[in-house]
Protein backbone atom coordinates (compact mmCIF):
# COMPACT_ATOMS: atom_id res chain seq x y z
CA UNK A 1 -72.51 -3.15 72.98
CA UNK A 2 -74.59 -1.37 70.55
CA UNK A 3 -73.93 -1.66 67.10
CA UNK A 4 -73.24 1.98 66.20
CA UNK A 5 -70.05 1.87 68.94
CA UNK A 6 -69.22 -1.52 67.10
CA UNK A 7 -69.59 0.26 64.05
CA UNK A 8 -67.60 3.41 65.10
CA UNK A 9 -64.91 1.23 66.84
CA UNK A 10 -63.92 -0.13 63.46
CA UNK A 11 -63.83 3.22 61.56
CA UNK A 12 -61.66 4.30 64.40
CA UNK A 13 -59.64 1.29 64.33
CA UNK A 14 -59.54 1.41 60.68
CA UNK A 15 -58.82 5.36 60.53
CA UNK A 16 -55.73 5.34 62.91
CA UNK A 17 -54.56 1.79 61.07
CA UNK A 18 -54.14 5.14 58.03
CA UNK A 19 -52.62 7.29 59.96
CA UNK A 20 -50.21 5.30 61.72
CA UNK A 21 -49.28 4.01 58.11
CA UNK A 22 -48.58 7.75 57.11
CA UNK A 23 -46.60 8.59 59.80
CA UNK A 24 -44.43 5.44 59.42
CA UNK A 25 -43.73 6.95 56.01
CA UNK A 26 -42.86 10.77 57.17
CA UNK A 27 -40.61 8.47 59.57
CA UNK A 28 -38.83 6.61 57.35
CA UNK A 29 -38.69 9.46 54.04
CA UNK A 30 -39.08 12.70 55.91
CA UNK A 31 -36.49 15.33 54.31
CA UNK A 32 -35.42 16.89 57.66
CA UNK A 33 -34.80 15.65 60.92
CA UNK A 34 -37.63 17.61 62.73
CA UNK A 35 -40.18 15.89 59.90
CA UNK A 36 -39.17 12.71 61.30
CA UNK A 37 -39.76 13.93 64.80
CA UNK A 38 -43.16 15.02 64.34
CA UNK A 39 -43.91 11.97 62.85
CA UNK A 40 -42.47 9.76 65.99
CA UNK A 41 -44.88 12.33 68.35
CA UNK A 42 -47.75 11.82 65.99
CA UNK A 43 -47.02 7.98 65.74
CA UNK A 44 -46.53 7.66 69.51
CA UNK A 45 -50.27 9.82 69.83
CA UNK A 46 -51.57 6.85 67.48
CA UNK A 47 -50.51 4.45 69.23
CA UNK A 48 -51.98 5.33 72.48
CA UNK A 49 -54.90 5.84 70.68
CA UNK A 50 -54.96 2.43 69.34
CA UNK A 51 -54.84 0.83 72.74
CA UNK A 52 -57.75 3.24 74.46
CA UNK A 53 -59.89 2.34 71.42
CA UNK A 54 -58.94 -1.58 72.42
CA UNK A 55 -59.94 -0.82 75.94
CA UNK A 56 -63.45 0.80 74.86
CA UNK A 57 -63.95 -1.88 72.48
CA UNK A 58 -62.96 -5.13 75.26
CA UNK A 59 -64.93 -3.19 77.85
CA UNK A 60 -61.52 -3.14 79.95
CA UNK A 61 -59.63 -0.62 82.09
CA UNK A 62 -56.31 -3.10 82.10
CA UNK A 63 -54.22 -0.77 79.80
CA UNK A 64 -55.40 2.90 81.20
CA UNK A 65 -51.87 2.75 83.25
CA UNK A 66 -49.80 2.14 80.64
CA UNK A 67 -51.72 4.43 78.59
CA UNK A 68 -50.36 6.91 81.31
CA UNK A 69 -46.76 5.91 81.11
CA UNK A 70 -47.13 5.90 77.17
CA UNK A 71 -48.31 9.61 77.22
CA UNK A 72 -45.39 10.47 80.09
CA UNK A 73 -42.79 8.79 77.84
CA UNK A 74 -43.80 10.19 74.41
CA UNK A 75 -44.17 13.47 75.73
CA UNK A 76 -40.27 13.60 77.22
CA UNK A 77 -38.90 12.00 74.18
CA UNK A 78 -40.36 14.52 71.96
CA UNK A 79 -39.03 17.23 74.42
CA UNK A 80 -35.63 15.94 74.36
CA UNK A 81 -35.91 15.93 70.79
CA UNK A 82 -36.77 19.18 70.19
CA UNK A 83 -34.07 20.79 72.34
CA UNK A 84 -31.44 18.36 70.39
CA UNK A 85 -32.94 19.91 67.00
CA UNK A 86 -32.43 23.40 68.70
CA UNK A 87 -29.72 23.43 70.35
CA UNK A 88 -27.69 20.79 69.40
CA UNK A 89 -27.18 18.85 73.17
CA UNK A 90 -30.21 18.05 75.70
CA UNK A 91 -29.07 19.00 78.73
C-alpha cells in the first residue's frame, strides 16, 4: 500500500473519529427531538464509514455485506423516525 493511502487512511480515520464525537454530543444535548435524530442518521453514516475505511485499509471485502444491511437499517430507522416526529405514530 502506498504511503499517501496510508497517509489518507489515517486523516480519514482520524476525521470521522471528530465527527462521530460531535454527533454523540448533538445526541446526547440536542434541544429538540429531531436534533437528536439527525444526529443518530449522521452517526449511523459515520459509522458505516468507519468500517469501509477498515476494509480499504485491511485490503478486505469481509464487511461490504454488513455495510449493506447497516445502510438498509439506518435508512428505515431514520424513516420511522421522521414520520413519529411528524405525525406522532409510524404506521
Amino acid at each position: 500500500m502506498s504511503l499517501f493511502l496510508v497517509v489518507a487512511l489515517k486523516f480519514c480515520l482520524a476525521s470521522l473519529l471528530v465527527s462521530g464525537i460531535l454527533c454523540l454530543y448533538r445526541m446526547l444535548i440536542g434541544p429538540k427531538a429531531a436534533d437528536r435524530a439527525v444526529a443518530f442518521d449522521t452517526l449511523a453514516a459515520v459509522l458505516i464509514c468507519v468500517i469501509c475505511v477498515l476494509c480499504i485499509q485491511w485490503n478486505s471485502v469481509l464487511y461490504f455485506d454488513a455495510v449493506w444491511i447497516l445502510m438498509l437499517v439506518g435508512f428505515l430507522g431514520s424513516a420511522a423516525i421522521a414520520m413519529f416526529l411528524e405525525k406522532g405514530r409510524v404506521f
